[in-house]
N, C-alpha and C. Protein backbone atom coordinates (compact mmCIF):
# COMPACT_ATOMS: atom_id res chain seq x y z
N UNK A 1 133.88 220.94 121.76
CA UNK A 1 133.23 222.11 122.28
C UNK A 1 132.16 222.54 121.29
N UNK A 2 130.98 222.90 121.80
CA UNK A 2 130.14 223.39 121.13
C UNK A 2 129.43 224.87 121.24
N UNK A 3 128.66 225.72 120.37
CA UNK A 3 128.75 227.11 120.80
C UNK A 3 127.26 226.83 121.45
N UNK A 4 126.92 227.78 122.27
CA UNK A 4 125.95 227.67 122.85
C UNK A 4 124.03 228.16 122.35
N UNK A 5 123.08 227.55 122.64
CA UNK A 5 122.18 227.51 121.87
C UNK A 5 121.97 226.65 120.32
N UNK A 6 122.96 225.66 120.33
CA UNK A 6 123.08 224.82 119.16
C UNK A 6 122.37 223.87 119.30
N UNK A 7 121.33 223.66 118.40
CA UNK A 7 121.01 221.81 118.47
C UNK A 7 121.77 220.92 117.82
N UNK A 8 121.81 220.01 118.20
CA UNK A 8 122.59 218.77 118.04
C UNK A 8 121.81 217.74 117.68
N UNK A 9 122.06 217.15 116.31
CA UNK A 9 121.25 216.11 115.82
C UNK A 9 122.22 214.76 115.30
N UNK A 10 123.55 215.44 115.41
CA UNK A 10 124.30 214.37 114.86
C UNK A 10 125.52 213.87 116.18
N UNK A 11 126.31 213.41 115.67
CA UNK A 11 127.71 213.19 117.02
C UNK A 11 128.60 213.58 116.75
N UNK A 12 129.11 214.37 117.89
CA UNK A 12 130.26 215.05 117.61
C UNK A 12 131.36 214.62 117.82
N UNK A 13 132.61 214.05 116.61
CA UNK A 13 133.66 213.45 116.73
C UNK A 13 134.46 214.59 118.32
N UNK A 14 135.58 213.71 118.79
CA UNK A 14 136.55 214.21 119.94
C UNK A 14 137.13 215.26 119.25
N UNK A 15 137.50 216.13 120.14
CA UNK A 15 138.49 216.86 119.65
C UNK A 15 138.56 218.53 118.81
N UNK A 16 136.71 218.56 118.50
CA UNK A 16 136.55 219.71 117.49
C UNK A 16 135.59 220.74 118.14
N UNK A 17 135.60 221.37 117.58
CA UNK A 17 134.71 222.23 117.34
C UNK A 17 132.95 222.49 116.75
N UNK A 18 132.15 222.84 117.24
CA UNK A 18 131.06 222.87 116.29
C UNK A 18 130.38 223.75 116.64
N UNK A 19 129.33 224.37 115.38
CA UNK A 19 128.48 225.45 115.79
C UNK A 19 127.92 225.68 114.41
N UNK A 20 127.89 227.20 114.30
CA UNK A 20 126.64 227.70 113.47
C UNK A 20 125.22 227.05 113.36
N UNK A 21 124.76 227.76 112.38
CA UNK A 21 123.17 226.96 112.32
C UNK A 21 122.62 226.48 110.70
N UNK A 22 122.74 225.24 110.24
CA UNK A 22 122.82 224.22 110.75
C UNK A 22 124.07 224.10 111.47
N UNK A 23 124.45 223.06 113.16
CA UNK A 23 125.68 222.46 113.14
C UNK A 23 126.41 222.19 112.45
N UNK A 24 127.73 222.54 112.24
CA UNK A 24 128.72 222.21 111.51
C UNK A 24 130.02 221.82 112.13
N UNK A 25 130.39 221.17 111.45
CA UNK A 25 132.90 220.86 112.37
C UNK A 25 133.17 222.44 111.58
N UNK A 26 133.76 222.98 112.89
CA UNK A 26 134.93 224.44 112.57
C UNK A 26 135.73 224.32 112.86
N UNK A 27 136.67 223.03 112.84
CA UNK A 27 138.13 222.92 113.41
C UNK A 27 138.53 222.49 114.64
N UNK A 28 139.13 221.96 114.84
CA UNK A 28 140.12 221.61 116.46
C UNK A 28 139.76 222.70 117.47
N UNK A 29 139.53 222.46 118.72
CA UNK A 29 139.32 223.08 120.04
C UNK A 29 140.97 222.88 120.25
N UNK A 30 141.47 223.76 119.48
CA UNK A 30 143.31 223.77 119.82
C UNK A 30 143.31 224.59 121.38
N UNK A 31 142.38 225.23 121.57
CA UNK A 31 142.60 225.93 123.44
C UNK A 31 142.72 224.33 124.30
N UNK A 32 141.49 223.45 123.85
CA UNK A 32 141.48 222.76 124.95
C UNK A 32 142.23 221.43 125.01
N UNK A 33 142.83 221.39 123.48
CA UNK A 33 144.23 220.59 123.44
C UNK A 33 145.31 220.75 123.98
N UNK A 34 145.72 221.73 124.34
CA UNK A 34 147.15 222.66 124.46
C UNK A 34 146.87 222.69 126.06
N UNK A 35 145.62 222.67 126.73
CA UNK A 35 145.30 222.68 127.72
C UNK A 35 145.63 221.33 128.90
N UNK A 36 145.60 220.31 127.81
CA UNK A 36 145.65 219.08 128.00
C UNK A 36 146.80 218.61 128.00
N UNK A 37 147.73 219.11 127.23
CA UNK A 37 149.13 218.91 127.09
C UNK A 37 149.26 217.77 125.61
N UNK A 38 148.39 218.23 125.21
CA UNK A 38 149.03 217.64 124.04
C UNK A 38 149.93 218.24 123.10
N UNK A 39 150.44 217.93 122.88
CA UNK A 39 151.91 218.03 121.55
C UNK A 39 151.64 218.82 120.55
N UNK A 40 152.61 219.96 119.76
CA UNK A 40 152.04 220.52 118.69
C UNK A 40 151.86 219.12 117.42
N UNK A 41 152.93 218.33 117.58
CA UNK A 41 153.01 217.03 116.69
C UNK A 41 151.86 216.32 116.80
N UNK A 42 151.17 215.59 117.71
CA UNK A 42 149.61 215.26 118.38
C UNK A 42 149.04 216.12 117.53
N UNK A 43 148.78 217.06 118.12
CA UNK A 43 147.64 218.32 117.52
C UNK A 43 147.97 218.18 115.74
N UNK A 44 149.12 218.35 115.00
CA UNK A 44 149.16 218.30 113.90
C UNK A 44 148.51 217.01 113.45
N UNK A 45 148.75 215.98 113.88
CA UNK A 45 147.91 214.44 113.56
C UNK A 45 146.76 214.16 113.38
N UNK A 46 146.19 215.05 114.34
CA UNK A 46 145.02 215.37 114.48
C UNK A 46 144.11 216.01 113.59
N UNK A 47 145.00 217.06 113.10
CA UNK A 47 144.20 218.12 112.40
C UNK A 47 144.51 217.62 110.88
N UNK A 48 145.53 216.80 110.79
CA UNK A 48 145.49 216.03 109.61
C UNK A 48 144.45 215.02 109.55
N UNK A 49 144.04 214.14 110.21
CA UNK A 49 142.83 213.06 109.91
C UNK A 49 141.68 213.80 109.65
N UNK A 50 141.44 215.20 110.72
CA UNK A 50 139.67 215.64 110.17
C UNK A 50 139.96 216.16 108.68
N UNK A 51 141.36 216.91 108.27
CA UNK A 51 141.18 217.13 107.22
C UNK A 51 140.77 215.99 105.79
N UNK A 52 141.40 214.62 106.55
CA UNK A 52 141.09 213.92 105.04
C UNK A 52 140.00 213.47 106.07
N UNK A 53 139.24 213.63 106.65
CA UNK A 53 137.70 213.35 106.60
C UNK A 53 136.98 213.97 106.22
N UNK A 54 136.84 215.61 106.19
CA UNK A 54 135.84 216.57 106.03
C UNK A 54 136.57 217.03 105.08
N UNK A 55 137.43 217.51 104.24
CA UNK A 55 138.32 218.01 103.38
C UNK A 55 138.90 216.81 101.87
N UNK A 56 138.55 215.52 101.88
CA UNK A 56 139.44 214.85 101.41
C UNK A 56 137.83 214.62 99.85
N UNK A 57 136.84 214.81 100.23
CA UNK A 57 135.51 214.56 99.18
C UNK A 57 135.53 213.10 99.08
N UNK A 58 135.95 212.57 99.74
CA UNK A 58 135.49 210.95 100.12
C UNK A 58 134.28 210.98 101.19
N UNK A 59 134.04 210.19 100.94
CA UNK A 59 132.34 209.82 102.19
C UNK A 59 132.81 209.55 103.36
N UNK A 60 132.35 209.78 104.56
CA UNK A 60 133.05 209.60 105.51
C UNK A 60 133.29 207.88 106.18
N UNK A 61 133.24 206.41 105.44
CA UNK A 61 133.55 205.13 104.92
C UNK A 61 134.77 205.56 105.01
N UNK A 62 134.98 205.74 103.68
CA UNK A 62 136.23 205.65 102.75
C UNK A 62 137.22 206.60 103.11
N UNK A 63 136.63 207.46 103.92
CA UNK A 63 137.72 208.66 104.66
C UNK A 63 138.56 207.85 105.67
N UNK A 64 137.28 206.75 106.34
CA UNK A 64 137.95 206.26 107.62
C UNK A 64 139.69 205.46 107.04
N UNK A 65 138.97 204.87 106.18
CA UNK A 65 139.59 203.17 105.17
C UNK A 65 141.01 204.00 105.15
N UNK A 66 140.80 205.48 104.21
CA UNK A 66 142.27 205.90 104.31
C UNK A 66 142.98 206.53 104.86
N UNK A 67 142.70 206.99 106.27
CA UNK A 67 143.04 207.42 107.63
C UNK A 67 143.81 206.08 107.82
N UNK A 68 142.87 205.08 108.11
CA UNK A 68 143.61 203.70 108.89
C UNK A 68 144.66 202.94 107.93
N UNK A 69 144.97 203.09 106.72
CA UNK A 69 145.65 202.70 105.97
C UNK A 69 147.19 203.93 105.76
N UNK A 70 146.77 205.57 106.00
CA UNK A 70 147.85 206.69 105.55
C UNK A 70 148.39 207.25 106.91
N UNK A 71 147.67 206.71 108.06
CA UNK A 71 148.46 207.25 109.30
C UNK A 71 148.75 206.42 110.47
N UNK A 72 149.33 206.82 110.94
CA UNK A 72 150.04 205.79 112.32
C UNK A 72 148.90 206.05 113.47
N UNK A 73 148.74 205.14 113.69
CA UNK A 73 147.67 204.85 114.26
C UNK A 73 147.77 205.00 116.19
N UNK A 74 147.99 206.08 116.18
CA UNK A 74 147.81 206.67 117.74
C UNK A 74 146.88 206.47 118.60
N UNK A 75 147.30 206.60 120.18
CA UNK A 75 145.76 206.25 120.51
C UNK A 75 144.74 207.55 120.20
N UNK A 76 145.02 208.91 120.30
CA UNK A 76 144.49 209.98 119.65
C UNK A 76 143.04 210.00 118.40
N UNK A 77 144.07 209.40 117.16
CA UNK A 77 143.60 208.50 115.78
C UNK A 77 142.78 207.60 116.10
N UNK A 78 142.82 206.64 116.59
CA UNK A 78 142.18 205.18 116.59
C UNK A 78 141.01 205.89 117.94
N UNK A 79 140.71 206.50 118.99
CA UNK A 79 139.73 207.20 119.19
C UNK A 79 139.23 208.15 118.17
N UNK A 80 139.25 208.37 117.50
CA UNK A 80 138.44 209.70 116.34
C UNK A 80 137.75 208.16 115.59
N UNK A 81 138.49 207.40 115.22
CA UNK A 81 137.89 206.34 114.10
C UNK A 81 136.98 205.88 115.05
N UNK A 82 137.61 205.00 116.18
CA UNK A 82 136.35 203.84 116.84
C UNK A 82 134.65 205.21 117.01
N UNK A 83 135.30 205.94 117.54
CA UNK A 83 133.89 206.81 117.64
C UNK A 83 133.21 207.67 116.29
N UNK A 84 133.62 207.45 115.43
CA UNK A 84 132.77 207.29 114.01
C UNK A 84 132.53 206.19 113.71
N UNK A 85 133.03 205.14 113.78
CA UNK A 85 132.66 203.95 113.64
C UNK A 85 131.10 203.75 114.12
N UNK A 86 131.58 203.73 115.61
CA UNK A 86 130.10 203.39 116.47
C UNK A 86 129.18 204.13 116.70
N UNK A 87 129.34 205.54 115.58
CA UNK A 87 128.37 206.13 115.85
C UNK A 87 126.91 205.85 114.85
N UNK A 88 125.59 205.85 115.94
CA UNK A 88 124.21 205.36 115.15
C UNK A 88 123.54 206.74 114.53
N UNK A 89 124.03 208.02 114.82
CA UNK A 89 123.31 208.86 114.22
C UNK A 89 124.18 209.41 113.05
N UNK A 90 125.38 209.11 113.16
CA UNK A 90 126.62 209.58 111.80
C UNK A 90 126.91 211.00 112.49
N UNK A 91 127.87 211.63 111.93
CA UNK A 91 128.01 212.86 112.63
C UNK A 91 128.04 214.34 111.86
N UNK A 92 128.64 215.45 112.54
CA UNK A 92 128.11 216.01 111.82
C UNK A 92 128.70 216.80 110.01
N UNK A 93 128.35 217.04 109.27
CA UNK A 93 129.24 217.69 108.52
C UNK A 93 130.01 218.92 108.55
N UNK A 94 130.87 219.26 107.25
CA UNK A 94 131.17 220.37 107.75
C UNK A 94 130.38 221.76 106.87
């Protein structure tokens, strides 16, 4: 989810939040998880990988490397990675 009147220059991983000016990640869209029926356990998984991505002071490489090496690899997880992976513009910070 994004707030409205934002430009967008980067890609926005699944699952978050973004806004201010510059764009920034503000956390999990937990409304539109919970909406979905995902799990507080899900949702915790979740909010654990952006943290060691945007929180961990690794580059977001080496964030991926130890996501895919420190967590069980859900389909949840392994969508957040493949779509940083393939992304050509990188995404955004926080």
């Amino acid at each position: 989810m994004v707030e409205s009147s934002t430009k967008i220059h980067k890609d926005i991983p699944p699952y978050i939040l973004a806004g201010r000016l510059p764009i920034r990640y503000r956390g999990l869209n937990l409304v539109g998880l919970r909406r979905n029926g995902f799990s507080t356990e899900v949702i915790q998984n979740i909010k654990d990988v952006y943290r060691m991505i945007y929180d961990s002071g690794l580059n977001f490489k080496d964030a991926l490397e130890k996501v895919k090496s420190d967590f069980k690899l859900t389909e949840e997880i392994n969508e957040i990675i493949k779509f940083i992976e393939k992304s050509t513009r990188g995404i955004l910070k926080k």
